[in-house]
PDB file of N, CA and C in Angstrom:
ATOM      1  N   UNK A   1       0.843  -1.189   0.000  1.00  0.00           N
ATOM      2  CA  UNK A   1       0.000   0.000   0.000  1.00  0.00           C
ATOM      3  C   UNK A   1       0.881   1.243   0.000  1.00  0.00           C
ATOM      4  N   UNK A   2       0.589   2.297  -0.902  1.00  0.00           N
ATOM      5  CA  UNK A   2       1.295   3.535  -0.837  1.00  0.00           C
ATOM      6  C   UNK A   2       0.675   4.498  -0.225  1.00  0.00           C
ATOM      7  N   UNK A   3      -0.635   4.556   0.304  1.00  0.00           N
ATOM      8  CA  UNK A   3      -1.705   5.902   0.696  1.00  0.00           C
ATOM      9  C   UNK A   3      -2.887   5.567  -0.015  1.00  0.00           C
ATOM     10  N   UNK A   4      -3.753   6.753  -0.203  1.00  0.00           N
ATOM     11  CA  UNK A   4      -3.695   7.734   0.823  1.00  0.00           C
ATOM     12  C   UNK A   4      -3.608   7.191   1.969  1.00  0.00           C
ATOM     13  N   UNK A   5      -2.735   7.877   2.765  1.00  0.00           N
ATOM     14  CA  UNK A   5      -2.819   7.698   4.810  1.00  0.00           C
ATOM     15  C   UNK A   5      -3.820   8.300   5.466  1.00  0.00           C
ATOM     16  N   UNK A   6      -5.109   7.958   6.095  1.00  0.00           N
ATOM     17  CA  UNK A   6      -5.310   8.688   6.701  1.00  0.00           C
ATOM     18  C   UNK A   6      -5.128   8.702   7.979  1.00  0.00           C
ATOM     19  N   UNK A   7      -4.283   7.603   8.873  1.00  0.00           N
ATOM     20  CA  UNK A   7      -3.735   7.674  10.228  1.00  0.00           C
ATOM     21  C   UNK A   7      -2.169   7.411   9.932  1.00  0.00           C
ATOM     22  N   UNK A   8      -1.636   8.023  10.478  1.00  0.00           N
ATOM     23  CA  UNK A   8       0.014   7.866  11.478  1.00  0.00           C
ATOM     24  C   UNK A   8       0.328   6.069  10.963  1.00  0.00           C
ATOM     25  N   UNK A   9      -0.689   5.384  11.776  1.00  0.00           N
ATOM     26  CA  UNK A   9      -0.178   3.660  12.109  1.00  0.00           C
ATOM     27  C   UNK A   9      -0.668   3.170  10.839  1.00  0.00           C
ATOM     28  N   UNK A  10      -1.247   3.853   9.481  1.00  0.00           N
ATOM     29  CA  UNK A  10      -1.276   3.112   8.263  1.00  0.00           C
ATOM     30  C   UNK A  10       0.349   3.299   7.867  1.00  0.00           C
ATOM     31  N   UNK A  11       0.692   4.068   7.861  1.00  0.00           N
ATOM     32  CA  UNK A  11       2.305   4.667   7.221  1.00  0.00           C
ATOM     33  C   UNK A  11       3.031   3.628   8.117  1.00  0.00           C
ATOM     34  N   UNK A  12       3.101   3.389   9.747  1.00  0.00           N
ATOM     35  CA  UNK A  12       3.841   2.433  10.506  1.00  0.00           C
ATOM     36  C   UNK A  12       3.730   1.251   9.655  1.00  0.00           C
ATOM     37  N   UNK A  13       2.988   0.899   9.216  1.00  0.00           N
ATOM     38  CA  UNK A  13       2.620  -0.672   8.748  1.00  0.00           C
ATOM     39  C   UNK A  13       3.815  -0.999   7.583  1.00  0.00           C
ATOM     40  N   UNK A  14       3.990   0.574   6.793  1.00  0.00           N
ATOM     41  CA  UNK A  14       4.770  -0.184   5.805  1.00  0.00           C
ATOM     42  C   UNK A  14       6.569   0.375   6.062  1.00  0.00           C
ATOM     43  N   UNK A  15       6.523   0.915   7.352  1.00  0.00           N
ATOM     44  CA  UNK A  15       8.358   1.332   7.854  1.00  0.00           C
ATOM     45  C   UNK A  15       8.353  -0.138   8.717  1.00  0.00           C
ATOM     46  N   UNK A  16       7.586  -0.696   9.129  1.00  0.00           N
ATOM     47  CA  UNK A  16       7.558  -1.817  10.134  1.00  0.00           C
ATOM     48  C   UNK A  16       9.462  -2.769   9.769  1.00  0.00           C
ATOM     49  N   UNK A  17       9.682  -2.705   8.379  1.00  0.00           N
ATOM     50  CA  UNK A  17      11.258  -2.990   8.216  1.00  0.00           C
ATOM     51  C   UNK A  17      12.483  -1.899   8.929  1.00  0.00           C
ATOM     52  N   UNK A  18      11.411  -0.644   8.615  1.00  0.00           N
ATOM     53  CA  UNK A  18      13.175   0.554   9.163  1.00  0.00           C
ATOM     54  C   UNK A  18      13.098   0.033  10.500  1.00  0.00           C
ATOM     55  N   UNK A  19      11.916  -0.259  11.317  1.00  0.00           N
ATOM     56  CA  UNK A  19      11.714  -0.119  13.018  1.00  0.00           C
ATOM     57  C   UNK A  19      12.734  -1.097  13.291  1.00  0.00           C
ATOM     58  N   UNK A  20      13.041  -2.304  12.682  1.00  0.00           N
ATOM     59  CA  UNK A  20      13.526  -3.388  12.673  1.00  0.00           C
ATOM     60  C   UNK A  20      14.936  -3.183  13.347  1.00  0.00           C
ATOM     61  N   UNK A  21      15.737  -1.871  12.623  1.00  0.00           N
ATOM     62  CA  UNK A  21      17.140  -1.220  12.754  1.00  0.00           C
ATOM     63  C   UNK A  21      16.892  -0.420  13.924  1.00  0.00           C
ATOM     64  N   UNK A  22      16.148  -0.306  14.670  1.00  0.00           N
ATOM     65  CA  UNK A  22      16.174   0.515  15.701  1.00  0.00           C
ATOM     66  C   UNK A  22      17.635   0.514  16.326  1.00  0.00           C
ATOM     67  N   UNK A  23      17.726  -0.317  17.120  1.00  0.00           N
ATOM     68  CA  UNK A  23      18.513  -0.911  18.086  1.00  0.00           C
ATOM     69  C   UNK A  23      20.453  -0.481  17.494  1.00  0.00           C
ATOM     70  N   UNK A  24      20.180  -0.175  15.921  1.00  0.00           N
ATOM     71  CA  UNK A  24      21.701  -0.144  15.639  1.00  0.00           C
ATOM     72  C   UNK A  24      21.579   1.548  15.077  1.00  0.00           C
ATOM     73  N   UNK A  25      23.116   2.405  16.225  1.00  0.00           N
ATOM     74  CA  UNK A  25      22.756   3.836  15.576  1.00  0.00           C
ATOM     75  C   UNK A  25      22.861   3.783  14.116  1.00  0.00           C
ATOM     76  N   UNK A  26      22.213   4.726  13.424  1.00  0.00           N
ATOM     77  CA  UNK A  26      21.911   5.275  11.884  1.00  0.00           C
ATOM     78  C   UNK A  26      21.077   4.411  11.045  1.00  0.00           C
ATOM     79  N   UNK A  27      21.201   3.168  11.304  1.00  0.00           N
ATOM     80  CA  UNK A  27      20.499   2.201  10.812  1.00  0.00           C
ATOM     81  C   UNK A  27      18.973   2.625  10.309  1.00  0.00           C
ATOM     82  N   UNK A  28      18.238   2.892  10.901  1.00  0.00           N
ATOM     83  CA  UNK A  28      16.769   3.790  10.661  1.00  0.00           C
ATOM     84  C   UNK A  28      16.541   5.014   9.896  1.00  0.00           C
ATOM     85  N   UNK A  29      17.650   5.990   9.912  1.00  0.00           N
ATOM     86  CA  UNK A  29      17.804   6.406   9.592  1.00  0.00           C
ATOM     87  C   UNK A  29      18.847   6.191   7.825  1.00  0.00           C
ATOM     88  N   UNK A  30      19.221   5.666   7.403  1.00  0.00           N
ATOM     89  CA  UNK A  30      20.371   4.952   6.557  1.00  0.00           C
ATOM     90  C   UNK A  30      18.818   3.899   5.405  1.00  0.00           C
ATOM     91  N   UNK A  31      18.091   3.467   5.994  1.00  0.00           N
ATOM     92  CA  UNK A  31      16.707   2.608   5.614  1.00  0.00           C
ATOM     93  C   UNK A  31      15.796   3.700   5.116  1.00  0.00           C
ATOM     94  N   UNK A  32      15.912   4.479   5.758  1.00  0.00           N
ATOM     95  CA  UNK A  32      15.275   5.667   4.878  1.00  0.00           C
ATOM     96  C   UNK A  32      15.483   6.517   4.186  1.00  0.00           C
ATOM     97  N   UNK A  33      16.502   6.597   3.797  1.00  0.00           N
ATOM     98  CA  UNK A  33      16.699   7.631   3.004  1.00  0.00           C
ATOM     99  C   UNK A  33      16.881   6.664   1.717  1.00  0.00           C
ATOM    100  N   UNK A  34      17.268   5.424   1.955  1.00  0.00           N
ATOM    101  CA  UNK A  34      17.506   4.510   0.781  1.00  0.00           C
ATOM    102  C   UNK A  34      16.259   3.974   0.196  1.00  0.00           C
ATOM    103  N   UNK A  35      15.377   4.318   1.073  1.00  0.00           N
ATOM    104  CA  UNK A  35      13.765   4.195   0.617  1.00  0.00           C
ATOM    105  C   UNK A  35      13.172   5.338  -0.459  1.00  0.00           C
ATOM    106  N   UNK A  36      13.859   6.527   0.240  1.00  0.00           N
ATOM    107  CA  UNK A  36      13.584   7.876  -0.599  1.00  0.00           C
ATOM    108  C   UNK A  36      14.361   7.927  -1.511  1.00  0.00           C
ATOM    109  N   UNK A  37      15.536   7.352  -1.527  1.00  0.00           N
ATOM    110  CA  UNK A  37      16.575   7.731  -3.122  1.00  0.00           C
ATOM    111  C   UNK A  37      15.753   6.618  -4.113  1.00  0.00           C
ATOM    112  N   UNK A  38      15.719   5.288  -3.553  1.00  0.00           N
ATOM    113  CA  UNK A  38      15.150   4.305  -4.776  1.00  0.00           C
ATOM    114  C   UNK A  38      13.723   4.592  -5.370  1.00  0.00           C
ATOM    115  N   UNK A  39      13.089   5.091  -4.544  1.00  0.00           N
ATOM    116  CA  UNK A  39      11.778   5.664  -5.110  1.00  0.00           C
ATOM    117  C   UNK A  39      11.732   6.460  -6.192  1.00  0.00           C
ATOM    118  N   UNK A  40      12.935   7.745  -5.872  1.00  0.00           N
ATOM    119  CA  UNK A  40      12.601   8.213  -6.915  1.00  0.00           C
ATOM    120  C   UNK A  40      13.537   7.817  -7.906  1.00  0.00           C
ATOM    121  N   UNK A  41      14.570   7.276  -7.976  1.00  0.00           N
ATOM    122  CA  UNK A  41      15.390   6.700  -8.920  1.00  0.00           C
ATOM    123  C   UNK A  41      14.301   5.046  -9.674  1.00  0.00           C
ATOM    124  N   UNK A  42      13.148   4.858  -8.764  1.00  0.00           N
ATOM    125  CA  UNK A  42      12.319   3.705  -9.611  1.00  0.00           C
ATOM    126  C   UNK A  42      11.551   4.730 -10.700  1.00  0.00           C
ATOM    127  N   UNK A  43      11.550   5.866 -10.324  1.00  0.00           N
ATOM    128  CA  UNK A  43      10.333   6.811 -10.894  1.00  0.00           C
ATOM    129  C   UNK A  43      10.657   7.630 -12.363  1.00  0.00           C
ATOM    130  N   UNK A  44      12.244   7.420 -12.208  1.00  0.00           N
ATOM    131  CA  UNK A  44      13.365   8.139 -12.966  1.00  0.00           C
ATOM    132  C   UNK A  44      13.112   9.961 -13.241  1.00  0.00           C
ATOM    133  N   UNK A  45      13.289   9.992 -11.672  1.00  0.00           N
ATOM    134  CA  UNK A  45      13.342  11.354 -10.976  1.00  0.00           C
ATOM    135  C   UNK A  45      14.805  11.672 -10.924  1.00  0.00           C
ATOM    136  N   UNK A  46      15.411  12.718 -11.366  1.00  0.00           N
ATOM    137  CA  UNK A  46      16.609  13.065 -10.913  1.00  0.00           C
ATOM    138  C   UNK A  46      16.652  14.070  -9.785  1.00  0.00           C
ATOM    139  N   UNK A  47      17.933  13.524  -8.878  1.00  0.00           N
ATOM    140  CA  UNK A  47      18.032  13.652  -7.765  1.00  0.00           C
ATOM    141  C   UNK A  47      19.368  15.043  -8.183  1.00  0.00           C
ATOM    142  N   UNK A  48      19.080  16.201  -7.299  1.00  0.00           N
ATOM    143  CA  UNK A  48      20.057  17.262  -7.438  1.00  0.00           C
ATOM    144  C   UNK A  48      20.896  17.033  -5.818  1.00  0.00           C
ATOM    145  N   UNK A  49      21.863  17.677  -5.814  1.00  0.00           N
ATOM    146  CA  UNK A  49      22.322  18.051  -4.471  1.00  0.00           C
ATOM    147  C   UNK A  49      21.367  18.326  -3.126  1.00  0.00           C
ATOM    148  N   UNK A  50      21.475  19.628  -3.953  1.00  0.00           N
ATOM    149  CA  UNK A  50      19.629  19.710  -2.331  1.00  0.00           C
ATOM    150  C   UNK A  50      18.990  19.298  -2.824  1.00  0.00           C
ATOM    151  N   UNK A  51      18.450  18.924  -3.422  1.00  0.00           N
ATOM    152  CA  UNK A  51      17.347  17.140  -3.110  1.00  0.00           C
ATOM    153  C   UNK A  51      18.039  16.232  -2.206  1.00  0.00           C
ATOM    154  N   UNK A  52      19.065  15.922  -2.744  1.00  0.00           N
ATOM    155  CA  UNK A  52      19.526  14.641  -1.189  1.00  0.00           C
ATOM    156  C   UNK A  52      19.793  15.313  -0.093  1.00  0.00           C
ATOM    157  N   UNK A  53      20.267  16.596   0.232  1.00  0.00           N
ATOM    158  CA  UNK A  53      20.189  17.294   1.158  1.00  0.00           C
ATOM    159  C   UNK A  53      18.798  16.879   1.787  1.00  0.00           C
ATOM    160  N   UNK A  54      18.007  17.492   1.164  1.00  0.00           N
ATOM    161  CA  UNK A  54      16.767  17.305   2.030  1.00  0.00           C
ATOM    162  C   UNK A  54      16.421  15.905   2.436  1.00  0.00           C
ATOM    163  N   UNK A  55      16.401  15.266   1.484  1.00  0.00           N
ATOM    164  CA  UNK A  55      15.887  13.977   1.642  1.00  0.00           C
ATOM    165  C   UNK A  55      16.897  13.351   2.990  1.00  0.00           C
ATOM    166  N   UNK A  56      17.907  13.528   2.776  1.00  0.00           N
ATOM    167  CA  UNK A  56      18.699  13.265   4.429  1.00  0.00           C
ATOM    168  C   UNK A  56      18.419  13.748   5.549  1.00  0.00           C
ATOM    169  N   UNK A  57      17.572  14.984   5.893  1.00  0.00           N
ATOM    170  CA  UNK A  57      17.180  15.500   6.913  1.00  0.00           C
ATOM    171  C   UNK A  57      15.895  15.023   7.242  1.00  0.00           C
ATOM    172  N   UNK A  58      14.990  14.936   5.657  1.00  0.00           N
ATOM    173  CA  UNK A  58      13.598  14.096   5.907  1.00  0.00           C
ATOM    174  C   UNK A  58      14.026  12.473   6.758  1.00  0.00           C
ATOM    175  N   UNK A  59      15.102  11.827   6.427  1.00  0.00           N
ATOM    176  CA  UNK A  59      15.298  10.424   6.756  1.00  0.00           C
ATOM    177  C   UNK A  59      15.580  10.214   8.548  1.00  0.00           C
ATOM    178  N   UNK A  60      15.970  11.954   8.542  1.00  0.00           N
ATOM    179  CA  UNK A  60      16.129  11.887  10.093  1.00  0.00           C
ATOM    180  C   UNK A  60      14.948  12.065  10.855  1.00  0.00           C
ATOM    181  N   UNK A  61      13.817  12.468  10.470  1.00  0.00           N
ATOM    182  CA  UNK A  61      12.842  12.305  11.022  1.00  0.00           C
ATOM    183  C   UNK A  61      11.875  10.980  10.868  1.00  0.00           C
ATOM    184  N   UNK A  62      10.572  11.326  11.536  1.00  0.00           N
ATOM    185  CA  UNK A  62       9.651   9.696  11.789  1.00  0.00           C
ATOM    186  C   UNK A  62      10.005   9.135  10.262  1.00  0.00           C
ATOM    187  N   UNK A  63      10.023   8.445  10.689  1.00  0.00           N
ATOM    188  CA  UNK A  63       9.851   6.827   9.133  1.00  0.00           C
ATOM    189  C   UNK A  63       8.766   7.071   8.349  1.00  0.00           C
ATOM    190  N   UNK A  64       7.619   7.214   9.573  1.00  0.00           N
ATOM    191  CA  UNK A  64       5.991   7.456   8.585  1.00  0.00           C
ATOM    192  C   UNK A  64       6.068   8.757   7.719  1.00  0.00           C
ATOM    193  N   UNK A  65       6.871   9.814   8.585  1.00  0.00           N
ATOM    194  CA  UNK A  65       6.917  10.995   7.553  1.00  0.00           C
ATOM    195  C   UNK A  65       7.561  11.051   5.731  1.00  0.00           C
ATOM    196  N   UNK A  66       8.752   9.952   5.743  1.00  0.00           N
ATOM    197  CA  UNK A  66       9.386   9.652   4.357  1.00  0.00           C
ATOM    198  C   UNK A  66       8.111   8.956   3.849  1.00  0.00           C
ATOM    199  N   UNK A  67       7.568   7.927   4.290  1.00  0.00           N
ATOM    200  CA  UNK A  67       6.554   7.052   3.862  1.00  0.00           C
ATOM    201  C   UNK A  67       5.542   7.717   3.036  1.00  0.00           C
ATOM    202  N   UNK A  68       5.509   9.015   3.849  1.00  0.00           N
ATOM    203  CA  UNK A  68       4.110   9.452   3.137  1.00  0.00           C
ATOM    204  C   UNK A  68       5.130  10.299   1.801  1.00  0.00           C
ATOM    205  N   UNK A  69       5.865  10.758   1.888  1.00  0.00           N
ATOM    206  CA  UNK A  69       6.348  11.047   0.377  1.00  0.00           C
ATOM    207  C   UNK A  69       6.370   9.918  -0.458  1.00  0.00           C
ATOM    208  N   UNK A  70       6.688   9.440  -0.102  1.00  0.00           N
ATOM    209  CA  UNK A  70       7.292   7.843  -0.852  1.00  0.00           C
ATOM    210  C   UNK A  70       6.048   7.189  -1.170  1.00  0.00           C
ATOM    211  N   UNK A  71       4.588   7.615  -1.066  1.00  0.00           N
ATOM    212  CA  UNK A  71       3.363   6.933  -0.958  1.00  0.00           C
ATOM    213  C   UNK A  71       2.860   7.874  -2.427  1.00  0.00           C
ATOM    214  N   UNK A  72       3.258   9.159  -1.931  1.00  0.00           N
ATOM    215  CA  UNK A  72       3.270  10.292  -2.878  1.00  0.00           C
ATOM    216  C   UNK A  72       3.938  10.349  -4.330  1.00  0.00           C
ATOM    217  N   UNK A  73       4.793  10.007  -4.289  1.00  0.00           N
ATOM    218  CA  UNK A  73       5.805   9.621  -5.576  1.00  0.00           C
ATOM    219  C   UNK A  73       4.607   8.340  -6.169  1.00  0.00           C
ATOM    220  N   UNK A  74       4.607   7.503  -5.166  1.00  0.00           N
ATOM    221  CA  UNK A  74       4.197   6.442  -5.939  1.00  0.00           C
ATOM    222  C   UNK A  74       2.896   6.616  -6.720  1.00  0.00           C
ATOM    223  N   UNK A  75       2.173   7.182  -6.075  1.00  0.00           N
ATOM    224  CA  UNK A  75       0.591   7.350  -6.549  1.00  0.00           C
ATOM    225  C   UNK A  75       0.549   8.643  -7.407  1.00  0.00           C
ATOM    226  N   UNK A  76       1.743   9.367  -7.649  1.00  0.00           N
ATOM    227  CA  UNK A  76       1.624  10.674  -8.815  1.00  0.00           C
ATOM    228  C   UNK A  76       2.100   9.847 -10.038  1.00  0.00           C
ATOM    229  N   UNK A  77       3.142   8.893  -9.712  1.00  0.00           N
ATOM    230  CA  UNK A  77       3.569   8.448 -10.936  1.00  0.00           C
ATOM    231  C   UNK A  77       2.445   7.338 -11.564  1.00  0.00           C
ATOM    232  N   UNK A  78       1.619   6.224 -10.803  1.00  0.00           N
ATOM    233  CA  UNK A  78       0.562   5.298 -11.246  1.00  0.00           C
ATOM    234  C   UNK A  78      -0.535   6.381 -12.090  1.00  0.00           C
ATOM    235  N   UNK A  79      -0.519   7.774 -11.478  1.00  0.00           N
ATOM    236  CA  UNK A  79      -1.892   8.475 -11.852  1.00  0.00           C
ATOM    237  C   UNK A  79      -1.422   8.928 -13.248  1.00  0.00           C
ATOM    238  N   UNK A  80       0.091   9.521 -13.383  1.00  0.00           N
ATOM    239  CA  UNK A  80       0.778   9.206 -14.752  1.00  0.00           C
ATOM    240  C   UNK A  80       0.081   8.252 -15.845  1.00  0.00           C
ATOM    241  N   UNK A  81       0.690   7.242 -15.634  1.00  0.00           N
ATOM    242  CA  UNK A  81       1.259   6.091 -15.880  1.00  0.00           C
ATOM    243  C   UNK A  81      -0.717   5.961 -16.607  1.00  0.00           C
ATOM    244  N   UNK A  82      -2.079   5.749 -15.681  1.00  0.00           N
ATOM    245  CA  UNK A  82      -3.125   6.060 -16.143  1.00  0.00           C
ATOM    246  C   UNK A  82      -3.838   6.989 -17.190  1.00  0.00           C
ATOM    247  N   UNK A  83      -3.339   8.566 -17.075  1.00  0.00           N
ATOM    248  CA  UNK A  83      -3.906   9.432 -17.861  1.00  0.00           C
ATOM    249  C   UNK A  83      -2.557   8.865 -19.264  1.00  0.00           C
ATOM    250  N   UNK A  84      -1.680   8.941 -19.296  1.00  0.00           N
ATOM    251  CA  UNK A  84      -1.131   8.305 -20.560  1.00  0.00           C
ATOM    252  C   UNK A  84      -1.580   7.392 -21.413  1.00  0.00           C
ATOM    253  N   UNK A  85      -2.089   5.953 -20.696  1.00  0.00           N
ATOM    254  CA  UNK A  85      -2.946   5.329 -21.235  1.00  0.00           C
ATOM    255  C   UNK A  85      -4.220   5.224 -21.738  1.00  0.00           C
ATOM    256  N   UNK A  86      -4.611   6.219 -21.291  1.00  0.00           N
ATOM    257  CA  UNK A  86      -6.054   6.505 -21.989  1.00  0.00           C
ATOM    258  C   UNK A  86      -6.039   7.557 -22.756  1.00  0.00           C
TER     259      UNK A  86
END
Protein backbone atom coordinates (compact mmCIF):
# COMPACT_ATOMS: atom_id res chain seq x y z
CA UNK A 1 0.00 0.00 0.00
CA UNK A 2 1.30 3.54 -0.84
CA UNK A 3 -1.70 5.90 0.70
CA UNK A 4 -3.70 7.73 0.82
CA UNK A 5 -2.82 7.70 4.81
CA UNK A 6 -5.31 8.69 6.70
CA UNK A 7 -3.73 7.67 10.23
CA UNK A 8 0.01 7.87 11.48
CA UNK A 9 -0.18 3.66 12.11
CA UNK A 10 -1.28 3.11 8.26
CA UNK A 11 2.30 4.67 7.22
CA UNK A 12 3.84 2.43 10.51
CA UNK A 13 2.62 -0.67 8.75
CA UNK A 14 4.77 -0.18 5.80
CA UNK A 15 8.36 1.33 7.85
CA UNK A 16 7.56 -1.82 10.13
CA UNK A 17 11.26 -2.99 8.22
CA UNK A 18 13.18 0.55 9.16
CA UNK A 19 11.71 -0.12 13.02
CA UNK A 20 13.53 -3.39 12.67
CA UNK A 21 17.14 -1.22 12.75
CA UNK A 22 16.17 0.52 15.70
CA UNK A 23 18.51 -0.91 18.09
CA UNK A 24 21.70 -0.14 15.64
CA UNK A 25 22.76 3.84 15.58
CA UNK A 26 21.91 5.27 11.88
CA UNK A 27 20.50 2.20 10.81
CA UNK A 28 16.77 3.79 10.66
CA UNK A 29 17.80 6.41 9.59
CA UNK A 30 20.37 4.95 6.56
CA UNK A 31 16.71 2.61 5.61
CA UNK A 32 15.28 5.67 4.88
CA UNK A 33 16.70 7.63 3.00
CA UNK A 34 17.51 4.51 0.78
CA UNK A 35 13.77 4.19 0.62
CA UNK A 36 13.58 7.88 -0.60
CA UNK A 37 16.58 7.73 -3.12
CA UNK A 38 15.15 4.31 -4.78
CA UNK A 39 11.78 5.66 -5.11
CA UNK A 40 12.60 8.21 -6.91
CA UNK A 41 15.39 6.70 -8.92
CA UNK A 42 12.32 3.70 -9.61
CA UNK A 43 10.33 6.81 -10.89
CA UNK A 44 13.36 8.14 -12.97
CA UNK A 45 13.34 11.35 -10.98
CA UNK A 46 16.61 13.07 -10.91
CA UNK A 47 18.03 13.65 -7.77
CA UNK A 48 20.06 17.26 -7.44
CA UNK A 49 22.32 18.05 -4.47
CA UNK A 50 19.63 19.71 -2.33
CA UNK A 51 17.35 17.14 -3.11
CA UNK A 52 19.53 14.64 -1.19
CA UNK A 53 20.19 17.29 1.16
CA UNK A 54 16.77 17.30 2.03
CA UNK A 55 15.89 13.98 1.64
CA UNK A 56 18.70 13.26 4.43
CA UNK A 57 17.18 15.50 6.91
CA UNK A 58 13.60 14.10 5.91
CA UNK A 59 15.30 10.42 6.76
CA UNK A 60 16.13 11.89 10.09
CA UNK A 61 12.84 12.30 11.02
CA UNK A 62 9.65 9.70 11.79
CA UNK A 63 9.85 6.83 9.13
CA UNK A 64 5.99 7.46 8.59
CA UNK A 65 6.92 11.00 7.55
CA UNK A 66 9.39 9.65 4.36
CA UNK A 67 6.55 7.05 3.86
CA UNK A 68 4.11 9.45 3.14
CA UNK A 69 6.35 11.05 0.38
CA UNK A 70 7.29 7.84 -0.85
CA UNK A 71 3.36 6.93 -0.96
CA UNK A 72 3.27 10.29 -2.88
CA UNK A 73 5.81 9.62 -5.58
CA UNK A 74 4.20 6.44 -5.94
CA UNK A 75 0.59 7.35 -6.55
CA UNK A 76 1.62 10.67 -8.81
CA UNK A 77 3.57 8.45 -10.94
CA UNK A 78 0.56 5.30 -11.25
CA UNK A 79 -1.89 8.47 -11.85
CA UNK A 80 0.78 9.21 -14.75
CA UNK A 81 1.26 6.09 -15.88
CA UNK A 82 -3.13 6.06 -16.14
CA UNK A 83 -3.91 9.43 -17.86
CA UNK A 84 -1.13 8.31 -20.56
CA UNK A 85 -2.95 5.33 -21.24
CA UNK A 86 -6.05 6.51 -21.99
Amino acid sequence: MSGPYEAECEATAEVRDVYAGYHKRGVMREKTLNRLLRTCTDHGLEVGSYDREVLRWLAGQKPEAAQVIVGLVHRAAALRERVEQA
